[in-house]
N, C-alpha and C. Protein backbone atom coordinates (compact mmCIF):
# COMPACT_ATOMS: atom_id res chain seq x y z
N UNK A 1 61.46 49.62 -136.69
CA UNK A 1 61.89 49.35 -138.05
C UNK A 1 61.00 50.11 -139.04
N UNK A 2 61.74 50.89 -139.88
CA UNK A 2 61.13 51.36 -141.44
C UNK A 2 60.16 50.20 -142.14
N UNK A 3 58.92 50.51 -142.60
CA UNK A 3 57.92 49.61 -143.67
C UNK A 3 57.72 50.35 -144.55
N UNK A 4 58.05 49.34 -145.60
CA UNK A 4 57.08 49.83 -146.82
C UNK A 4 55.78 49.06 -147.00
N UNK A 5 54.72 49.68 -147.77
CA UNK A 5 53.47 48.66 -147.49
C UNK A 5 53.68 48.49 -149.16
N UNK A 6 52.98 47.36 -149.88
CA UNK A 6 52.67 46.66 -150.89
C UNK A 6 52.49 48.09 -151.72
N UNK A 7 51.51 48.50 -151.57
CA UNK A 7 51.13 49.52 -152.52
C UNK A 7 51.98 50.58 -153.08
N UNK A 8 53.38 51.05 -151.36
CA UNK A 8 53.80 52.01 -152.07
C UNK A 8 55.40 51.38 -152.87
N UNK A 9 55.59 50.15 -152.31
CA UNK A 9 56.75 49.18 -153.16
C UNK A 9 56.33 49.01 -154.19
N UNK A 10 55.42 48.75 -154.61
CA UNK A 10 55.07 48.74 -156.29
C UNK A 10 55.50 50.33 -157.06
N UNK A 11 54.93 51.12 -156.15
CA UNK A 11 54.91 52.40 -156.66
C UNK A 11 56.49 53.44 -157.23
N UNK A 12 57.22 52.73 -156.18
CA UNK A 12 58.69 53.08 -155.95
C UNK A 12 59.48 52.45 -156.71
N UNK A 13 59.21 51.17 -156.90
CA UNK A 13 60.08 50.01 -158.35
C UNK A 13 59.63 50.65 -159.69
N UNK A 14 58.16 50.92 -159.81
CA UNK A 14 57.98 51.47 -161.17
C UNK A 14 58.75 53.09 -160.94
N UNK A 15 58.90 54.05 -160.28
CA UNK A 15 59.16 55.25 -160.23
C UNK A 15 61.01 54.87 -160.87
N UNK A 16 61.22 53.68 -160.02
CA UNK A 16 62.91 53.48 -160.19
C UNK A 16 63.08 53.08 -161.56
N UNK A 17 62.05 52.51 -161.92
CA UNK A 17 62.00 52.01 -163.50
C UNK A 17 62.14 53.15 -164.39
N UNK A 18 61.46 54.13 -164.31
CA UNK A 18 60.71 54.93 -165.16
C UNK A 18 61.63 55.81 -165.16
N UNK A 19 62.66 56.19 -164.06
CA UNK A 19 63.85 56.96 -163.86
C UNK A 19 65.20 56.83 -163.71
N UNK A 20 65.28 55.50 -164.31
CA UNK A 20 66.69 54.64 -164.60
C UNK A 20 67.70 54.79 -163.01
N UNK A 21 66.59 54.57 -162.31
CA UNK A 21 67.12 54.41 -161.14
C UNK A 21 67.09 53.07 -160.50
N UNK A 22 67.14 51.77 -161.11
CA UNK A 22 66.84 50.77 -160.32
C UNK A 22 67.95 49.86 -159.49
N UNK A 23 69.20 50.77 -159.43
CA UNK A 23 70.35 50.04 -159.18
C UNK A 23 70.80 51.06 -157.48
N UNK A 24 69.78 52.06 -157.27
CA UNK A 24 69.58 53.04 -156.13
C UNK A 24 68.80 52.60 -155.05
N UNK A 25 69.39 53.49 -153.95
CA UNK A 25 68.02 52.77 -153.14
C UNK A 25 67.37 53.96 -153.14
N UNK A 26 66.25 53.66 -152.10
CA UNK A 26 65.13 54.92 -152.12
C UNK A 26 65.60 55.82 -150.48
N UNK A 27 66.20 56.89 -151.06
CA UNK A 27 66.89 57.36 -149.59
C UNK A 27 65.19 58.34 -148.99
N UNK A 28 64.97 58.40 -147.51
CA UNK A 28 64.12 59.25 -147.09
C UNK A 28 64.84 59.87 -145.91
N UNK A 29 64.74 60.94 -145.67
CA UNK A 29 65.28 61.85 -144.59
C UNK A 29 64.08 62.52 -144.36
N UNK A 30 63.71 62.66 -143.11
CA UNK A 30 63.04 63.27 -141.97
C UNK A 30 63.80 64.54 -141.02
N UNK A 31 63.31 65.66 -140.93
CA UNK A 31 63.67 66.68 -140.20
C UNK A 31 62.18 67.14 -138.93
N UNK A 32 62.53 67.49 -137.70
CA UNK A 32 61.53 67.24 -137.15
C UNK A 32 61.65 68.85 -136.84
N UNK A 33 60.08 69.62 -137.50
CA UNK A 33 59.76 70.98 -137.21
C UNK A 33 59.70 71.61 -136.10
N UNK A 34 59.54 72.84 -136.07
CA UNK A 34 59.43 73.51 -134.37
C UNK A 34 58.23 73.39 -133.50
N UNK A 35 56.91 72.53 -134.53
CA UNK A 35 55.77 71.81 -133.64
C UNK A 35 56.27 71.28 -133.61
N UNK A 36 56.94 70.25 -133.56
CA UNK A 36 57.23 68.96 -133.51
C UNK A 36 56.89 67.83 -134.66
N UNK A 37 56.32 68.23 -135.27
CA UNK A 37 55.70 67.46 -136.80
C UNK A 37 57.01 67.09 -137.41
N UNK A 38 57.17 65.92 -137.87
CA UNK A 38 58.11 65.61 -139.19
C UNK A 38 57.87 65.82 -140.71
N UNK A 39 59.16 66.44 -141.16
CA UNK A 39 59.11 66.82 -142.66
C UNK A 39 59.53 65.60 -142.92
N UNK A 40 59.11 65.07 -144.37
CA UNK A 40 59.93 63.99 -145.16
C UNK A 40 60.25 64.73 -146.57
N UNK A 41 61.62 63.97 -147.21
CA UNK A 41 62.30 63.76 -148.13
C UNK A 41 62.37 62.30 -148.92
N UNK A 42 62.07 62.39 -150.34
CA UNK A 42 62.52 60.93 -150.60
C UNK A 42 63.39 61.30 -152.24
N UNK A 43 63.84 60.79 -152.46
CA UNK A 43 64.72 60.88 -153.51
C UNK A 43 66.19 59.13 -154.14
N UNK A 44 66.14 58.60 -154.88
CA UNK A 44 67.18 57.61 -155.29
C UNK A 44 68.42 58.19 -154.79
N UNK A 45 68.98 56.72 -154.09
CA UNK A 45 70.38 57.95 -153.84
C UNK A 45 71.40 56.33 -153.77
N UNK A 46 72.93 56.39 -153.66
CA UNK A 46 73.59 55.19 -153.57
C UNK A 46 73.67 55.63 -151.54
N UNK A 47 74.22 54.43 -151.00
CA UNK A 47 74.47 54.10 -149.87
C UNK A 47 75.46 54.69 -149.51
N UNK A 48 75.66 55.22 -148.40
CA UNK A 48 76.99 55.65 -147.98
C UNK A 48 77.44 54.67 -147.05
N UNK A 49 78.42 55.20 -146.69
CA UNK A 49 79.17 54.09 -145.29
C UNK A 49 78.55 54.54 -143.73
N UNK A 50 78.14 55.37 -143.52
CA UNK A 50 77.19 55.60 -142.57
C UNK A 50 75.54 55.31 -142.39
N UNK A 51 75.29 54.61 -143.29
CA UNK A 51 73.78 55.08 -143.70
C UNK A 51 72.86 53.79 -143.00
N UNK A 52 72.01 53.76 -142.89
CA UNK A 52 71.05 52.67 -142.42
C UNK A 52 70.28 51.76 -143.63
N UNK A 53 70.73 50.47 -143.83
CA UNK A 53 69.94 50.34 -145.22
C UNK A 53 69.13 49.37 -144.49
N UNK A 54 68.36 48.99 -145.22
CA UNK A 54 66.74 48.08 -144.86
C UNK A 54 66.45 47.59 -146.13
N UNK A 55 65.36 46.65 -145.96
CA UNK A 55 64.83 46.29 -147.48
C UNK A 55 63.25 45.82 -146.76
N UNK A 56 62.29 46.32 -147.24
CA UNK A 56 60.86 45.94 -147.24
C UNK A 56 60.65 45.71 -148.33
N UNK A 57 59.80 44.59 -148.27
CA UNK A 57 58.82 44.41 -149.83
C UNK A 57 59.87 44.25 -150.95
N UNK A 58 60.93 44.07 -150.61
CA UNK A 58 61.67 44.41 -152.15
C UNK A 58 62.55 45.56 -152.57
N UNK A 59 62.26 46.49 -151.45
CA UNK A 59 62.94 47.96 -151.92
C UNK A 59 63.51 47.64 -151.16
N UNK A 60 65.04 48.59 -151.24
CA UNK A 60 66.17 49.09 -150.59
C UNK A 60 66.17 50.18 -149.99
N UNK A 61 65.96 50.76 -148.83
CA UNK A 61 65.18 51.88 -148.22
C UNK A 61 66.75 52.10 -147.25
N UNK A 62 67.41 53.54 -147.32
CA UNK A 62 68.31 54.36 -146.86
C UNK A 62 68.45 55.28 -146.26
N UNK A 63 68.83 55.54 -144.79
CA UNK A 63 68.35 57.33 -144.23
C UNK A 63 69.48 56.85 -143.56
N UNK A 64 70.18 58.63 -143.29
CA UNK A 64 71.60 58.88 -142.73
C UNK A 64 71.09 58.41 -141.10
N UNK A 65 72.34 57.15 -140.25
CA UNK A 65 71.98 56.34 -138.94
C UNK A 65 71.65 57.89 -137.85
N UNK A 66 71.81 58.75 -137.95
CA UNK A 66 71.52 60.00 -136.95
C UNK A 66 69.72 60.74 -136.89
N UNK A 67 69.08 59.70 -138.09
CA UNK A 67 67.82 59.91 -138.28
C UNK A 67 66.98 58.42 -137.84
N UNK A 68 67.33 57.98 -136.93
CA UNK A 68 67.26 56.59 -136.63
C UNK A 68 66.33 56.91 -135.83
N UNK A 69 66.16 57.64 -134.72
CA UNK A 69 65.02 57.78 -133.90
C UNK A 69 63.68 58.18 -134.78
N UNK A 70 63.98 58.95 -135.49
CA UNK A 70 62.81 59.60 -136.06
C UNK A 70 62.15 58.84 -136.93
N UNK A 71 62.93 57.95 -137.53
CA UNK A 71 62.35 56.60 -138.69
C UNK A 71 61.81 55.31 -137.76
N UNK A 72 62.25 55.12 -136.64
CA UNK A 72 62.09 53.58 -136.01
C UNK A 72 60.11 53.87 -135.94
N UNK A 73 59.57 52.76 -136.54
CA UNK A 73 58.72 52.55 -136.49
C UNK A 73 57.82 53.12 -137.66
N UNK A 74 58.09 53.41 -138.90
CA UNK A 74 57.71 54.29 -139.67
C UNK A 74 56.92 53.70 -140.74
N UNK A 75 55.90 53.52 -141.10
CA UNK A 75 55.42 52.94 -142.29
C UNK A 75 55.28 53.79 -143.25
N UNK A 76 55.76 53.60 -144.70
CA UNK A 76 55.69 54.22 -145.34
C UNK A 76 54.45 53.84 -146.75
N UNK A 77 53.08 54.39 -146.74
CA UNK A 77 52.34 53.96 -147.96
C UNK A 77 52.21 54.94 -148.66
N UNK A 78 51.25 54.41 -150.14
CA UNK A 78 51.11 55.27 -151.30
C UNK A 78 49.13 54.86 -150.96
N UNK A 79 48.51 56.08 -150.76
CA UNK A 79 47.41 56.17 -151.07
C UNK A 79 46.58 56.96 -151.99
N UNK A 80 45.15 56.76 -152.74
CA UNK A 80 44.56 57.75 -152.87
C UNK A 80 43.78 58.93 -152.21
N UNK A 81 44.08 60.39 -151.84
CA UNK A 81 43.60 60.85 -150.98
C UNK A 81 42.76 61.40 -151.45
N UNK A 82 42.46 61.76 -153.02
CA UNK A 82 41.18 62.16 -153.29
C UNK A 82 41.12 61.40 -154.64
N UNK A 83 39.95 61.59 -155.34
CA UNK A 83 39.68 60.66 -156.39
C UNK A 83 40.75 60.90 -157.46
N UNK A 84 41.56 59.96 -157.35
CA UNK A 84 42.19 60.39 -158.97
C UNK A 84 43.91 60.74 -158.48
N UNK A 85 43.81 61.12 -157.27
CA UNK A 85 45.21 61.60 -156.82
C UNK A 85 45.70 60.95 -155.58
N UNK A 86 46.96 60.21 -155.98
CA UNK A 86 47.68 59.22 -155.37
C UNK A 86 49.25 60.07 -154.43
N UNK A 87 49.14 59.77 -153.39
CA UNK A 87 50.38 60.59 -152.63
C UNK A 87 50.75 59.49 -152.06
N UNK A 88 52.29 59.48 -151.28
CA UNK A 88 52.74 58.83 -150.53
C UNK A 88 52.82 59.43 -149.07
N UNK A 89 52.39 58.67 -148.31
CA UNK A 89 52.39 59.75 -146.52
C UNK A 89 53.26 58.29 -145.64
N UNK A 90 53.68 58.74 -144.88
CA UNK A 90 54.38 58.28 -143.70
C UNK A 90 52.94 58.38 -142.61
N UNK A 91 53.60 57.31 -141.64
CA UNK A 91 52.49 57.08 -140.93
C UNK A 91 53.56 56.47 -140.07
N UNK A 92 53.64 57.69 -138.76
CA UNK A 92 55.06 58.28 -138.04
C UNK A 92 54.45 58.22 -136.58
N UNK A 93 54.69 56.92 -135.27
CA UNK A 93 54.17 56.91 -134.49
C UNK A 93 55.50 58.46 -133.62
N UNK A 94 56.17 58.47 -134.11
CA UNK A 94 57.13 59.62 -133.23
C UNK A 94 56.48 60.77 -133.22
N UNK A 95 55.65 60.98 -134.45
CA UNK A 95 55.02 62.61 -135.30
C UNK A 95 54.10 62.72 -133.94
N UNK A 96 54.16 63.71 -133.14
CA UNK A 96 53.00 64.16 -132.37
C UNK A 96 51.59 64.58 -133.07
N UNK A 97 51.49 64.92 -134.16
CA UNK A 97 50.55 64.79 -135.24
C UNK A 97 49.82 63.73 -135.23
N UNK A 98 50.38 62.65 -135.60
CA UNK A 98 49.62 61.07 -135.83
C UNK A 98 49.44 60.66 -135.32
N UNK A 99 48.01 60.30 -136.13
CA UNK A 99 46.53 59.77 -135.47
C UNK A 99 47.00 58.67 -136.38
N UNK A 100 46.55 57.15 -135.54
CA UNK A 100 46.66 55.80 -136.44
C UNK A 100 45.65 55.66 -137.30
N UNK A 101 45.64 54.95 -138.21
CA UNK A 101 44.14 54.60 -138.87
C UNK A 101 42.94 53.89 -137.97
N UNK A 102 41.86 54.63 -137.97
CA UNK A 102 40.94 53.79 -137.47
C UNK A 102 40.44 52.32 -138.55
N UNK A 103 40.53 51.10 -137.86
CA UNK A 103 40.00 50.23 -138.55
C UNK A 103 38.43 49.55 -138.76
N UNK A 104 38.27 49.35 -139.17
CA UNK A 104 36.71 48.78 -139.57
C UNK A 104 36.39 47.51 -138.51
């Protein structure tokens, strides 16, 4: 299953706010590169009749059902990665790339 974590659902309701998008869901599409790494996409979009919808935290989260492997298990947060600058990263156990967080 797709997650959103707290931080980046806050982040995504105000973005929907701020862009008179709050009646959208938050569509993400994933394409998986010729390493094998996944690209992401995120953008407001309405639902289609094929589509996978979800709701974490509050959001309405949408990707076309043929991207289903590549999303199952996907957390999606908003962090700071350097002082001052806030990104959103996926944290993609499929991505041959990803390393989990080490915890304390």
């Amino acid at each position: 299953m797709f997650k959103v974590t707290k931080a980046a659902a806050s982040r995504i309701r105000k973005s929907a706010h701020e862009g008179d998008a709050e009646e959208l869901a938050l569509r993400v599409a994933a394409t998986r590169q010729p390493d094998g790494a996944i690209e992401y996409r995120m953008g407001f979009d309405e639902v289609g009749v094929e589509d996978v919808l979800l709701n974490s935290r509050g959001v309405d989260v949408v990707f076309a059902s043929s991207q289903k492997e590549l999303l199952n298990g996907v957390v999606l947060d908003y962090v700071e990665v350097e002082p001052g600058e806030f990104r959103f990263i996926f944290l993609n156990p499929n991505d041959p790339h990803y390393r989990p967080p080490v915890e304390d």
